[in-house]
Protein backbone atom coordinates (compact mmCIF):
# COMPACT_ATOMS: atom_id res chain seq x y z
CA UNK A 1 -21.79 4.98 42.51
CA UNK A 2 -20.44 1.34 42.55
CA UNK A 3 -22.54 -0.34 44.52
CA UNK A 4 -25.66 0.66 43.08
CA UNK A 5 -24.46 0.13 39.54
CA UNK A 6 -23.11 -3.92 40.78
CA UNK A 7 -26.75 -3.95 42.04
CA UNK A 8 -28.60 -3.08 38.87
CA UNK A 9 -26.10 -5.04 36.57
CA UNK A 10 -27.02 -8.50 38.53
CA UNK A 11 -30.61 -7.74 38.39
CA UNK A 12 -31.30 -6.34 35.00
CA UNK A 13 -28.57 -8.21 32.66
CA UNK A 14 -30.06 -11.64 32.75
CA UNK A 15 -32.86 -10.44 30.60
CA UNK A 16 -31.09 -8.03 28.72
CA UNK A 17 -28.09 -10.21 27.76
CA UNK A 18 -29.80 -12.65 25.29
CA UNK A 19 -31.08 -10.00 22.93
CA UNK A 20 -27.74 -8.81 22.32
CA UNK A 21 -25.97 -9.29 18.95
CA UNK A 22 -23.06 -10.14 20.17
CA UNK A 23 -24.24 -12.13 22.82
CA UNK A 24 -22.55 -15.76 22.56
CA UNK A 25 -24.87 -17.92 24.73
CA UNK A 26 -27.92 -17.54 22.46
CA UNK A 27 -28.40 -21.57 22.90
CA UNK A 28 -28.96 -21.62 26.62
CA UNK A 29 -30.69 -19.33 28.89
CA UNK A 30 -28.78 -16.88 31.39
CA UNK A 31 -28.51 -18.59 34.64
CA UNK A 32 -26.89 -15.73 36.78
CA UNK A 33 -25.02 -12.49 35.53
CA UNK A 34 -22.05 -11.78 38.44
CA UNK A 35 -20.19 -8.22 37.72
CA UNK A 36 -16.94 -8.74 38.95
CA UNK A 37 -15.60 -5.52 38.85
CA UNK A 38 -16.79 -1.71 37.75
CA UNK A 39 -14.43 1.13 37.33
CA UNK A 40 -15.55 4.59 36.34
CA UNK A 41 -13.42 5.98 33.29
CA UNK A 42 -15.68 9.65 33.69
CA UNK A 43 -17.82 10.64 36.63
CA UNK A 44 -18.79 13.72 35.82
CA UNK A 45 -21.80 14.64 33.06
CA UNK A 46 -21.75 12.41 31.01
CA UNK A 47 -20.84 9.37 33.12
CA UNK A 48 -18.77 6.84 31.68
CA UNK A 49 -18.75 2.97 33.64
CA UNK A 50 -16.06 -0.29 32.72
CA UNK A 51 -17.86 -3.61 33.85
CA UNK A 52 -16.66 -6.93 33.66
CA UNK A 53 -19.96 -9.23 33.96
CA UNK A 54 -19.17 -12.91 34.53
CA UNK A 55 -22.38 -14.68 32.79
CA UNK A 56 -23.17 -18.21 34.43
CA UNK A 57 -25.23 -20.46 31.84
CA UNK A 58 -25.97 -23.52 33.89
CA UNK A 59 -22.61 -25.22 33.74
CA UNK A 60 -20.63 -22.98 31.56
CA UNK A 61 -19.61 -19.39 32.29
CA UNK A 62 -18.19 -16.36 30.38
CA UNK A 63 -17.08 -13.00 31.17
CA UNK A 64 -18.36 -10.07 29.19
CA UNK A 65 -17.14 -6.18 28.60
CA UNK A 66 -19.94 -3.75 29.51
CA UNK A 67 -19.33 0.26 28.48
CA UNK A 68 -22.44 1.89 30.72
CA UNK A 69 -23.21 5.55 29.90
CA UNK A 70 -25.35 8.21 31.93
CA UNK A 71 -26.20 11.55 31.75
CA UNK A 72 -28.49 13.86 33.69
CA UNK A 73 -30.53 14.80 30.61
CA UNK A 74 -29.79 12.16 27.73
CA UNK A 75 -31.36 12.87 24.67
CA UNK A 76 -34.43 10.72 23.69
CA UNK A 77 -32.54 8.11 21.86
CA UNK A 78 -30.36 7.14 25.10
CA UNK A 79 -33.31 7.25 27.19
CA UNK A 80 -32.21 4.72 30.11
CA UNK A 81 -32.25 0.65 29.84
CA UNK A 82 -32.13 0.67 33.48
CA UNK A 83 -32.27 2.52 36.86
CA UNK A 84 -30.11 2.02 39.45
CA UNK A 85 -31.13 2.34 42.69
CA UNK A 86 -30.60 6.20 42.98
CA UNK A 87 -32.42 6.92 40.63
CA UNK A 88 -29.79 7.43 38.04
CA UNK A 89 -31.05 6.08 34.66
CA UNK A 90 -28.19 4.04 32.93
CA UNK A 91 -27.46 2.30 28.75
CA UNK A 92 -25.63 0.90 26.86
CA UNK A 93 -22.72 3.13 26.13
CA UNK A 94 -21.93 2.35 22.54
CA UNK A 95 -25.22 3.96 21.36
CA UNK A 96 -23.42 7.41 22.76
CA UNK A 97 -21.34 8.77 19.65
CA UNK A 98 -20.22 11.79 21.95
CA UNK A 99 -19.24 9.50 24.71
CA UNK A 100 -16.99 6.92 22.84
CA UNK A 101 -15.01 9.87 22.07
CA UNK A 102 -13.49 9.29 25.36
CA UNK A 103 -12.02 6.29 24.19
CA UNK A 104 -9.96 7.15 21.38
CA UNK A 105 -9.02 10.21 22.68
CA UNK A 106 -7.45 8.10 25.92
CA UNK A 107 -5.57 6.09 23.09
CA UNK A 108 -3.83 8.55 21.49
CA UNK A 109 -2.90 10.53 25.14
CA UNK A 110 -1.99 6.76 25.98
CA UNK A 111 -4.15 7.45 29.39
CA UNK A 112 -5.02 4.83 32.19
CA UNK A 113 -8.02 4.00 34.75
CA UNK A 114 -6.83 1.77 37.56
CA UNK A 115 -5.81 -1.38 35.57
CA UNK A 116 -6.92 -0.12 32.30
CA UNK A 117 -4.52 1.12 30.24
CA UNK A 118 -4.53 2.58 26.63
CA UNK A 119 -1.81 2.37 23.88
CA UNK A 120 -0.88 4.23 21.10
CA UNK A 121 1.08 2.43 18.30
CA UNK A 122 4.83 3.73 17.88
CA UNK A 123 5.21 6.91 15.50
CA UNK A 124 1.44 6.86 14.77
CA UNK A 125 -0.33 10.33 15.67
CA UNK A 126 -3.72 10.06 16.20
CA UNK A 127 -6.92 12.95 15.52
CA UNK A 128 -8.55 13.56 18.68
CA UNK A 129 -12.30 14.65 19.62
CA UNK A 130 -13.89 12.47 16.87
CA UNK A 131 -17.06 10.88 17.15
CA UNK A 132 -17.73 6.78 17.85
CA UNK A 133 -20.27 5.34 15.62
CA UNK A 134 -21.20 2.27 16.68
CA UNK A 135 -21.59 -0.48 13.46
CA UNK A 136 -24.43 -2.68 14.19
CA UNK A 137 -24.18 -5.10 11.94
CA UNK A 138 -21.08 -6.95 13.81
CA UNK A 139 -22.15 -10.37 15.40
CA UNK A 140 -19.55 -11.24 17.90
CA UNK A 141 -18.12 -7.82 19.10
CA UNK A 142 -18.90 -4.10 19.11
CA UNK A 143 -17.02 -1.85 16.56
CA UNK A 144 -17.26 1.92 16.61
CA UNK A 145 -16.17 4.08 13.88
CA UNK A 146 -14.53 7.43 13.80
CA UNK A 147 -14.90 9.44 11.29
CA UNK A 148 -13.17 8.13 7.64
CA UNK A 149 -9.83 7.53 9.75
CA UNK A 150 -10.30 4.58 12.46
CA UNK A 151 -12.18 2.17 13.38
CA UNK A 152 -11.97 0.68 17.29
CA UNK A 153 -13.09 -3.29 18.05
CA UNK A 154 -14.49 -4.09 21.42
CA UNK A 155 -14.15 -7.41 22.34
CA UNK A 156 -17.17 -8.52 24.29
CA UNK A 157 -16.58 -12.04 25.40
CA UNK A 158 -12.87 -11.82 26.93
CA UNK A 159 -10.41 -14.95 27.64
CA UNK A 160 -7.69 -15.58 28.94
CA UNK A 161 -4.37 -14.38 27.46
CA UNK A 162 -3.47 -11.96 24.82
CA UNK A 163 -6.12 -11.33 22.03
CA UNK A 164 -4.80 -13.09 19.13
CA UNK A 165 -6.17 -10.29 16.81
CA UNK A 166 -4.52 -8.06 18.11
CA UNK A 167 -1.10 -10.17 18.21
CA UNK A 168 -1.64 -11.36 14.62
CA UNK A 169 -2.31 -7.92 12.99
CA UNK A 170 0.84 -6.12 15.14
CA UNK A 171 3.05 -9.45 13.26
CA UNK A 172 1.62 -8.77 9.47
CA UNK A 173 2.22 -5.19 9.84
CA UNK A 174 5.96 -5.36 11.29
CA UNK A 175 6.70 -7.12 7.76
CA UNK A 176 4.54 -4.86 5.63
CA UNK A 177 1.65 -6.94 4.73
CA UNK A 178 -0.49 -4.96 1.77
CA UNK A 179 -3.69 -7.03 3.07
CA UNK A 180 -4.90 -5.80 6.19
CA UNK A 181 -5.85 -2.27 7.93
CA UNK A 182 -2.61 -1.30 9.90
CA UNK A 183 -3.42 -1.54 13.22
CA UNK A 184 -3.17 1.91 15.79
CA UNK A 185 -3.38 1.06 19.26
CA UNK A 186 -4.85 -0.86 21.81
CA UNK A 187 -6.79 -1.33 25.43
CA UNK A 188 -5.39 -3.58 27.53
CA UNK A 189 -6.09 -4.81 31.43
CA UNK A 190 -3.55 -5.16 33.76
CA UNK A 191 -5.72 -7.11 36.42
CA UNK A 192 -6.11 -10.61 36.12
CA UNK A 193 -6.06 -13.05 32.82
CA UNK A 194 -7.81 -11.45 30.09
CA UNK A 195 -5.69 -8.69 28.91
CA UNK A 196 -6.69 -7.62 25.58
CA UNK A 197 -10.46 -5.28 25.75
CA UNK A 198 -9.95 -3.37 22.09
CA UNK A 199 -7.94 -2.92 19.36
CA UNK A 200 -7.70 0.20 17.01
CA UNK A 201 -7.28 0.28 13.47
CA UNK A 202 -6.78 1.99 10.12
CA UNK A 203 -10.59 2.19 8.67
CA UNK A 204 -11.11 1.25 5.01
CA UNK A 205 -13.67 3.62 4.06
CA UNK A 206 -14.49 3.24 0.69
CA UNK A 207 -13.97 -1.01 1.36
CA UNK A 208 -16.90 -3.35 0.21
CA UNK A 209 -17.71 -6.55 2.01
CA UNK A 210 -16.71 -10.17 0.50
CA UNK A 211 -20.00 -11.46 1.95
CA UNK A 212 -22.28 -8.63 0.31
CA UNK A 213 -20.10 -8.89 -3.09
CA UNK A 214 -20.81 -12.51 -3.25
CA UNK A 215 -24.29 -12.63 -2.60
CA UNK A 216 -25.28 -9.86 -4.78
CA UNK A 217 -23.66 -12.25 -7.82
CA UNK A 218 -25.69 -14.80 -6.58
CA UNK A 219 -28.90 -13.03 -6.84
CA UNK A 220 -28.37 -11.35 -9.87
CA UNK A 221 -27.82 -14.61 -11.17
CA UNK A 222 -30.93 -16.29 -9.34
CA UNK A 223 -32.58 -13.26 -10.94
CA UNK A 224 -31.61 -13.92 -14.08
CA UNK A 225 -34.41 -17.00 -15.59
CA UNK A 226 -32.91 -16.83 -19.16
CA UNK A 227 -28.43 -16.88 -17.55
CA UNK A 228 -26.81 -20.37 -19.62
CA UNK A 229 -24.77 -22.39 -18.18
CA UNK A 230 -21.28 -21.15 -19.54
CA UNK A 231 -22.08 -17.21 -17.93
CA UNK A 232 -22.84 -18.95 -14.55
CA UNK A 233 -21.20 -16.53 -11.77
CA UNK A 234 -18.40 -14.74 -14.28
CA UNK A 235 -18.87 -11.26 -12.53
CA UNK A 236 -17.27 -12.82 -9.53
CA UNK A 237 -14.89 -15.35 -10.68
CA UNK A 238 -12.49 -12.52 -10.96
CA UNK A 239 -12.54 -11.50 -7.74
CA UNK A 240 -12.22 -14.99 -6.36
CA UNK A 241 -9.01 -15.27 -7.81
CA UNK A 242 -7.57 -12.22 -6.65
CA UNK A 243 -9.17 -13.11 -3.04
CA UNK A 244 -7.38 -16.43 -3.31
CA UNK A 245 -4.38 -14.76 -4.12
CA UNK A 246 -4.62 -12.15 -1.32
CA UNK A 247 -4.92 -15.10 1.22
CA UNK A 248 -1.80 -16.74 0.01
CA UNK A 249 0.26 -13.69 0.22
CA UNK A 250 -1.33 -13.50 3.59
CA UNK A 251 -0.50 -16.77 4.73
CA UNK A 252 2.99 -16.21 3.42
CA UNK A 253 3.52 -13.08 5.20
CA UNK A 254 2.28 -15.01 8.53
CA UNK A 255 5.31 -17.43 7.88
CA UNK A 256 7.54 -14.45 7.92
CA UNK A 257 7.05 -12.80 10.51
CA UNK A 258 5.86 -15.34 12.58
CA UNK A 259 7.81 -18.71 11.60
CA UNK A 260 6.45 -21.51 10.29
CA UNK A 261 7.65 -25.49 10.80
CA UNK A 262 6.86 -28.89 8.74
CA UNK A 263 4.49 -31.23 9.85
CA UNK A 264 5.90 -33.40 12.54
CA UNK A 265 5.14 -36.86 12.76
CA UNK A 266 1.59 -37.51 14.55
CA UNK A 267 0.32 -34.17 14.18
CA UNK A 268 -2.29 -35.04 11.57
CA UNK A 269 -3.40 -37.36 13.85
CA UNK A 270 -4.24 -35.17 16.85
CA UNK A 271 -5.78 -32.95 14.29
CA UNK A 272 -8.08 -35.83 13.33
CA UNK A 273 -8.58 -36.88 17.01
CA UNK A 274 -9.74 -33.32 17.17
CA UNK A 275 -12.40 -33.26 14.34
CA UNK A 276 -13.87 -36.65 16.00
CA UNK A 277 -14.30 -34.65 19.44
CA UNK A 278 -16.08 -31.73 17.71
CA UNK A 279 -18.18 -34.26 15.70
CA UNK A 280 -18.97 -36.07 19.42
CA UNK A 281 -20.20 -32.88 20.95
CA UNK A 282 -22.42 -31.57 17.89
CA UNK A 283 -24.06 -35.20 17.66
CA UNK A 284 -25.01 -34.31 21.51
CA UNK A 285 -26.83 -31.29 20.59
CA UNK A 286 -27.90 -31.51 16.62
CA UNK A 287 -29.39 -35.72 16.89
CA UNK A 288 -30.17 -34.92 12.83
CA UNK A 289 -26.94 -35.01 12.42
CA UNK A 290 -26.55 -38.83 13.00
CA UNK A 291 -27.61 -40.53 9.94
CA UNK A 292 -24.03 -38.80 8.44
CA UNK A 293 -21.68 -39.73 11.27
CA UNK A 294 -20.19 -43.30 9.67
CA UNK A 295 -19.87 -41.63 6.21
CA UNK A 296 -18.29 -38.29 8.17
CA UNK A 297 -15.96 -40.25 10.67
CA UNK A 298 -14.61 -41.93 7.48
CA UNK A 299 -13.28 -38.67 5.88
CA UNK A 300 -11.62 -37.86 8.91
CA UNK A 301 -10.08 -41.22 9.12
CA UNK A 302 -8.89 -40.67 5.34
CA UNK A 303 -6.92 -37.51 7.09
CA UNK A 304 -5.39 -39.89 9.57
CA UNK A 305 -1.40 -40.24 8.90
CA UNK A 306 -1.65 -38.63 5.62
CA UNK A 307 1.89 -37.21 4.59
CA UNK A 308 1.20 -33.91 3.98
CA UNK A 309 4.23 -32.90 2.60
CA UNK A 310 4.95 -29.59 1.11
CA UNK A 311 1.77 -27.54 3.57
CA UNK A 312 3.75 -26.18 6.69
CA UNK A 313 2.54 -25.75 10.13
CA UNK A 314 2.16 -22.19 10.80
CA UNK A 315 -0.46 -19.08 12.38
CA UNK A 316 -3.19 -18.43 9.96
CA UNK A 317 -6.41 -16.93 9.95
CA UNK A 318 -8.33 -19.62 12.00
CA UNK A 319 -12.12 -18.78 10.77
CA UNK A 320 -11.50 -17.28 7.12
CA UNK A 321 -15.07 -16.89 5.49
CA UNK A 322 -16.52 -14.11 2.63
CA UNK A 323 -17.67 -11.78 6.33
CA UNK A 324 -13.92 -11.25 6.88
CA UNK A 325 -12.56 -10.43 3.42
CA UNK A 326 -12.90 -6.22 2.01
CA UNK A 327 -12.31 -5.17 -1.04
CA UNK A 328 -10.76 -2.15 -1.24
CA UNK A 329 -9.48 0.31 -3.91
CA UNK A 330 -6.28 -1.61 -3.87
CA UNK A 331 -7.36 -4.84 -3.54
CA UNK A 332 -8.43 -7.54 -0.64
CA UNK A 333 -7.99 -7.13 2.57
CA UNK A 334 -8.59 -9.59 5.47
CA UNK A 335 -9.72 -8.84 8.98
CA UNK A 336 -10.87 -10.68 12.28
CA UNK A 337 -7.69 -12.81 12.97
CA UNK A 338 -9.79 -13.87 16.53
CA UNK A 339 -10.19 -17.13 15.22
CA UNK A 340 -13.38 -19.34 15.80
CA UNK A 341 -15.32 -17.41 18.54
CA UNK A 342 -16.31 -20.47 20.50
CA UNK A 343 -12.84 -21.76 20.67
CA UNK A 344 -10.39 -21.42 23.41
CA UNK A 345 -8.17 -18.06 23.13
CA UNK A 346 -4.93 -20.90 23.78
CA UNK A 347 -6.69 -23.46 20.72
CA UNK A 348 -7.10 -20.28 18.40
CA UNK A 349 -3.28 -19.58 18.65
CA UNK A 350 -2.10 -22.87 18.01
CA UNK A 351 -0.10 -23.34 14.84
CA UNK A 352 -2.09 -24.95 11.82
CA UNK A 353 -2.09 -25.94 8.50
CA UNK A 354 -3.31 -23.23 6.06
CA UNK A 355 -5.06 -25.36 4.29
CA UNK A 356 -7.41 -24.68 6.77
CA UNK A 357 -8.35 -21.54 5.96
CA UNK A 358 -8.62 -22.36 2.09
CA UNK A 359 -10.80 -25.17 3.59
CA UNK A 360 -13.17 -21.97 5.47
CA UNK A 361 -12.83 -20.28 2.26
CA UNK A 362 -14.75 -22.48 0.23
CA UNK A 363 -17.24 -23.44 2.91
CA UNK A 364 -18.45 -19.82 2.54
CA UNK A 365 -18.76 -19.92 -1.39
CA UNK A 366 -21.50 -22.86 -0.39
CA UNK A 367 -22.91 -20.68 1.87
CA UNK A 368 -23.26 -17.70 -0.36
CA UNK A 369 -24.54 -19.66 -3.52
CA UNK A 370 -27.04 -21.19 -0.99
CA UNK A 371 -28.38 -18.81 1.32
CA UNK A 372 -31.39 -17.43 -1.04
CA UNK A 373 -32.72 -20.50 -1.38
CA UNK A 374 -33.29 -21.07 2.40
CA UNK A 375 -36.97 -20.99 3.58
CA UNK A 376 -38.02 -21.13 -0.47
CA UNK A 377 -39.79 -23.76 -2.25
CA UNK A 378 -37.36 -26.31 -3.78
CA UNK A 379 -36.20 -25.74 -7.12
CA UNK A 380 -34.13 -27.94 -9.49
CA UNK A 381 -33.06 -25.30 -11.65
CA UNK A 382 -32.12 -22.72 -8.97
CA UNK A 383 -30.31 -25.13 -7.19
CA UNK A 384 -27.80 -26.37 -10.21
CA UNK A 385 -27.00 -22.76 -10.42
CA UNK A 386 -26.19 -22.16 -7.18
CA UNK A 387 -23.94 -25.43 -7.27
CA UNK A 388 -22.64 -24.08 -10.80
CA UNK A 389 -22.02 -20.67 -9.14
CA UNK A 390 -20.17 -22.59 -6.00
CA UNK A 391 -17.85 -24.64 -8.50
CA UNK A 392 -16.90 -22.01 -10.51
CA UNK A 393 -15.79 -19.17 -8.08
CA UNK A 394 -14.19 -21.98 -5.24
CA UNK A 395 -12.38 -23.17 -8.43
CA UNK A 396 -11.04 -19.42 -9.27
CA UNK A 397 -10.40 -18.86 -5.56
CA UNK A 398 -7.93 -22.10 -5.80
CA UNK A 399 -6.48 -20.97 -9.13
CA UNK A 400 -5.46 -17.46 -7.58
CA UNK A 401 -4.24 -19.25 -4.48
CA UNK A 402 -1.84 -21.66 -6.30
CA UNK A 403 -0.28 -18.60 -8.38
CA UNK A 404 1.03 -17.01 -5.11
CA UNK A 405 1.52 -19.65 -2.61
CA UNK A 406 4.95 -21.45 -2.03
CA UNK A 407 3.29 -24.25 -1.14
CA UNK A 408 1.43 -24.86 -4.48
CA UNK A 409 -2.14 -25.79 -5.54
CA UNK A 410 -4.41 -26.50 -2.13
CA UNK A 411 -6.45 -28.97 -4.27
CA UNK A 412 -2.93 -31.10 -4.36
CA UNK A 413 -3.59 -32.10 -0.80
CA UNK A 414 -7.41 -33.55 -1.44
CA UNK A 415 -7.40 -35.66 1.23
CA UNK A 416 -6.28 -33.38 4.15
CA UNK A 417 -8.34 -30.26 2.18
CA UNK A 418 -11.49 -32.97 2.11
CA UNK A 419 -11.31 -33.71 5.94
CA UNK A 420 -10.97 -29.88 6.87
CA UNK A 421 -13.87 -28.72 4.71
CA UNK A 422 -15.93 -31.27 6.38
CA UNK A 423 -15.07 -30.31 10.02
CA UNK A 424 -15.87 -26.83 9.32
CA UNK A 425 -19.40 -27.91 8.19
CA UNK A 426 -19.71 -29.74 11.47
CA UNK A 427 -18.84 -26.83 13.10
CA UNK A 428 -21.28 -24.99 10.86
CA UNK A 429 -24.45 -27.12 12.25
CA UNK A 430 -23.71 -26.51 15.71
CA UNK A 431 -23.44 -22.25 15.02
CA UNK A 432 -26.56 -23.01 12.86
CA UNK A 433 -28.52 -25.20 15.22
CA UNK A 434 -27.89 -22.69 18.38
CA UNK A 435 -28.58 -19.30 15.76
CA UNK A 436 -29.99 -19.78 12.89
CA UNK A 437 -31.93 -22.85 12.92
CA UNK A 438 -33.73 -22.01 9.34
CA UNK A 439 -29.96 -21.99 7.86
CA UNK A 440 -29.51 -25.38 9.08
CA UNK A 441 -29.91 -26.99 5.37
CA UNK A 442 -26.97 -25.72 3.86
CA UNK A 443 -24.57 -27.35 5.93
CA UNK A 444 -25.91 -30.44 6.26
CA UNK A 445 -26.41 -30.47 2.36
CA UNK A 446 -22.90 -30.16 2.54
CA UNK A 447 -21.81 -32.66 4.51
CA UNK A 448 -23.73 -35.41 2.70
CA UNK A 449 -22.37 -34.05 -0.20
CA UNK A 450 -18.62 -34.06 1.07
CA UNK A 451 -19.21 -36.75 2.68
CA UNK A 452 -20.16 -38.65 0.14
C-alpha cells in the first residue's frame, strides 16, 4: 500500500495543499510536495495512513503531518480527494469522526506504530471509543474534539525539537496553574528531529472565545448610533481586567516553574537588532510599508540600552492575542503556548520579556475595535469609537495586569512596551500582506500611529 499512496501524495498535494486552512505557505505557490515517510496506524476497513510531506516552496521548505483515511464504502461525505493508483479512493482523515477514534484510544492504551508513540499523562484515566470532531475554525493546526471531555491538537507544520506547547502547558500544570486546560497526553516521533505530532487536553466546554467576546462589544457598540462617549465599550472593560489579571498570574506561574533571570547587560540590544531584521525582511515583501521605516527604526532605537529594571527575562506566551484567551465558568484561560507560527521552534523557546505578551495583548484590542470597519466606507464617527473602545479596554487590561503582577504596572516600562507593540504590528503586515490583504489597514494605521 506504500508505494502507491507516496505516488498519489507527490502528485495530488501540490494542488491540494494551498486551499488548506492550516496551510502556512499561502504567499508562495507549492513548488514540489516530497512525502518522506508513510506508516499505516490501521490496515484493515477503515484504513488509517501517517505521512510526513516535506513541501518545497521555491527556496524554502516545510514538512507537514498528513492523517489519510480509506474505506471500501465511505459514506458520501468522505467520498475520496484522491485515487491512488489501485484504485483505492483516499481523504483527508480528520473529516472521519469514527476514525480519529483511533487516536485517542492509542493514547490512553499508550500504544505505538514504528516510531510513533502515544502517551498518557501520569494518574490520568482516559474514556475510550469516543468520537473526533474535527473544529474547523483553527488556522494553523487541526483540533479534534471528543465528546465534552478532550480535545486533541495536531500540529501540521512540524520543526525541529520538542513542541513548546506541549513543554509549556506540562510546566504550568506541575505548579497548579488555574489558567489553562490541564493537559492529558501526547504523540510523539521517535525518528528524526521533529518529535512532538499532538498534544491532548482537558476541553472547556462551556468556554467562550476572547476574540468573539470582543468583537461582539464592538459591534453592539458600532450598532449603537445614539452610545455617548462615557458608555464607550463598558460591557467589556470588565473582562479586560480580569484577562489582564489572568495573564499576570500566568506569567508568574511561568517564573515558577520554569525560572526566570534579570535582564543582562546587552540583551535589549539583540532584542532591538532583532526587530530591525524583521522590519528588513517585511520592507522586502510589503514596499507600502516604506514611507514608516525612519519614524519605525526610531522606536526601536528608543528600546536600545534601555534599563529595564524590575521586567525579568523569562518563558511566556510568545503570540498572546484575544484568539488564544477562553472564558470559562471560572474565569480566563489561555491556550496555544506555540508561539509565533512562522518563527523558529528554537526562537519561540527563547526566554523573553513579558512585556511582550502585554505588548500582543493590546495589539489585538486594535484589531478587534477595527476589524468592522475594514472594506467599509470611512467614517469619522465610527472610527473615534473604535479608538475610544481600544483605549478604554487596553487601559482595563493594564489595570488588571498591574494588580497581580510582581513586576508592577506594564505601562511603567513605555519605552520597551512602545518598541514591542510596534514590532508586533510589523509582524502583523507581513501575516496580513501574505493572508488577508483587505486587513492590511489596521496595522499599518497602527504603526503610523505608534510610530508617531
Amino acid at each position: 500500500m506504500t508505494e502507491p499512496v507516496l505516488r498519489m501524495l507527490a502528485d495530488e498535494l501540490p494542488k491540494w495543499l494551498p486551499h488548506q486552512r492550516w496551510f502556512g505557505g499561502k504567499d508562495r505557490p507549492v513548488t514540489e510536495a516530497r512525502p518522506v515517510r508513510v506508516i499505516t496506524l490501521l490496515d484493515n476497513d477503515p484504513r488509517l495512513v501517517h505521512a510526513l510531506v516535506e513541501v518545497v516552496q521555491e527556496d524554502r521548505k516545510s514538512v507537514y503531518q498528513l492523517l489519510l483515511g480509506s474505506r471500501d464504502n465511505p459514506p458520501e461525505y468522505l467520498s475520496g480527494v484522491w485515487i491512488d493508483s489501485e484504485g483505492r479512493h483516499w481523504y483527508e482523515a480528520t473529516a472521519d469522526a469514527e476514525l480519529m477514534t483511533f487516536l485517542l484510544d492509542a493514547i490512553a492504551e499508550e500504544e505505538s506504530a514504528g516510531p510513533i508513540a502515544f502517551h498518557r499523562e501520569t494518574d490520568v484515566d482516559l474514556d475510550e471509543g469516543l468520537r473526533g470532531r474535527a473544529v474547523t475554525s483553527e488556522q494553523s493546526n487541526t483540533s479534534l474534539i471528543y465528546g465534552q471531555q478532550y480535545i486533541l491538537k495536531l500540529f501540521r507544520k512540524l520543526s525541529a525539537g520538542p513542541n513548546p506547547d506541549l513543554q509549556i502547558h506540562r510546566a504550568l500544570h506541575s505548579v497548579g496553574c488555574e489558567h489553562i486546560a490541564q493537559p492529558l497526553g501526547w504523540i510523539s516521533d521517535d525518528e528524526g528531529d521533529r518529535p512532538t505530532l499532538g498534544m491532548l487536553q482537558q476541553f472547556l466546554a462551556d468556554a467562550a472565545d476572547g476574540w468573539a467576546m470582543a468583537t461582539t462589544s464592538v459591534r453592539d457598540l458600532m450598532a449603537e448610533a445614539d452610545l455617548h462617549a462615557d458608555e464607550v465599550g463598558g460591557d467589556f472593560a470588565g473582562e479586560a481586567h480580569r484577562l489582564g489579571a489572568a495573564v499576570a498570574a500566568v506569567h508568574a506561574d511561568l517564573a515558577r516553574a520554569l525560572d526566570s533571570r534579570p535582564v543582562e547587560p546587552g540583551e535589549l540590544d539583540v532584542a532591538v537588532d532583532a526587530m530591525h531584521r524583521r522590519l528588513d525582511t517585511v520592507l522586502e515583501t510589503v514596499p507600502v510599508l516604506a514611507p514608516q521605516e525612519e519614524a519605525i527604526r526610531g522606536v526601536f532605537e528608543e528600546a536600545r540600552g534601555t534599563a529595564d529594571g524590575g521586567v525579568p527575562v523569562q518563558h511566556v506566551h510568545g503570540d498572546l492575542h484575544l484568539g488564544q484567551v477562553l472564558r470559562t465558568v471560572n474565569g480566563w484561560a489561555l491556550i496555544d503556548f506555540e508561539g509565533e507560527p512562522a518563527a523558529p521552534v528554537h526562537e519561540r523557546s527563547v526566554p523573553r520579556s513579558p512585556l511582550r505578551d502585554v505588548a500582543g495583548m493590546l495589539r489585538s484590542f486594535d484589531y478587534a475595535a477595527h476589524q468592522l470597519l475594514v472594506g467599509q466606507p470611512e467614517d469619522h464617527q465610527l472610527a473615534v469609537r473604535a479608538r475610544e473602545w481600544t483605549n478604554r479596554n487596553r487601559g482595563a487590561f493594564c489595570d488588571g495586569y498591574a494588580e497581580v503582577s510582581p513586576n508592577g504596572d506594564p505601562r511603567d516600562h513605555e519605552v520597551l512596551l512602545r518598541a514591542l507593540e510596534l514590532d508586533k504590528a510589523v509582524y502583523e503586515v507581513a501575516y496580513e500582506q501574505a493572508n488577508r490583504p483587505d486587513w492590511l489597514p489596521i496595522p499599518l494605521t497602527s504603526i503610523a500611529r505608534i510610530a508617531s
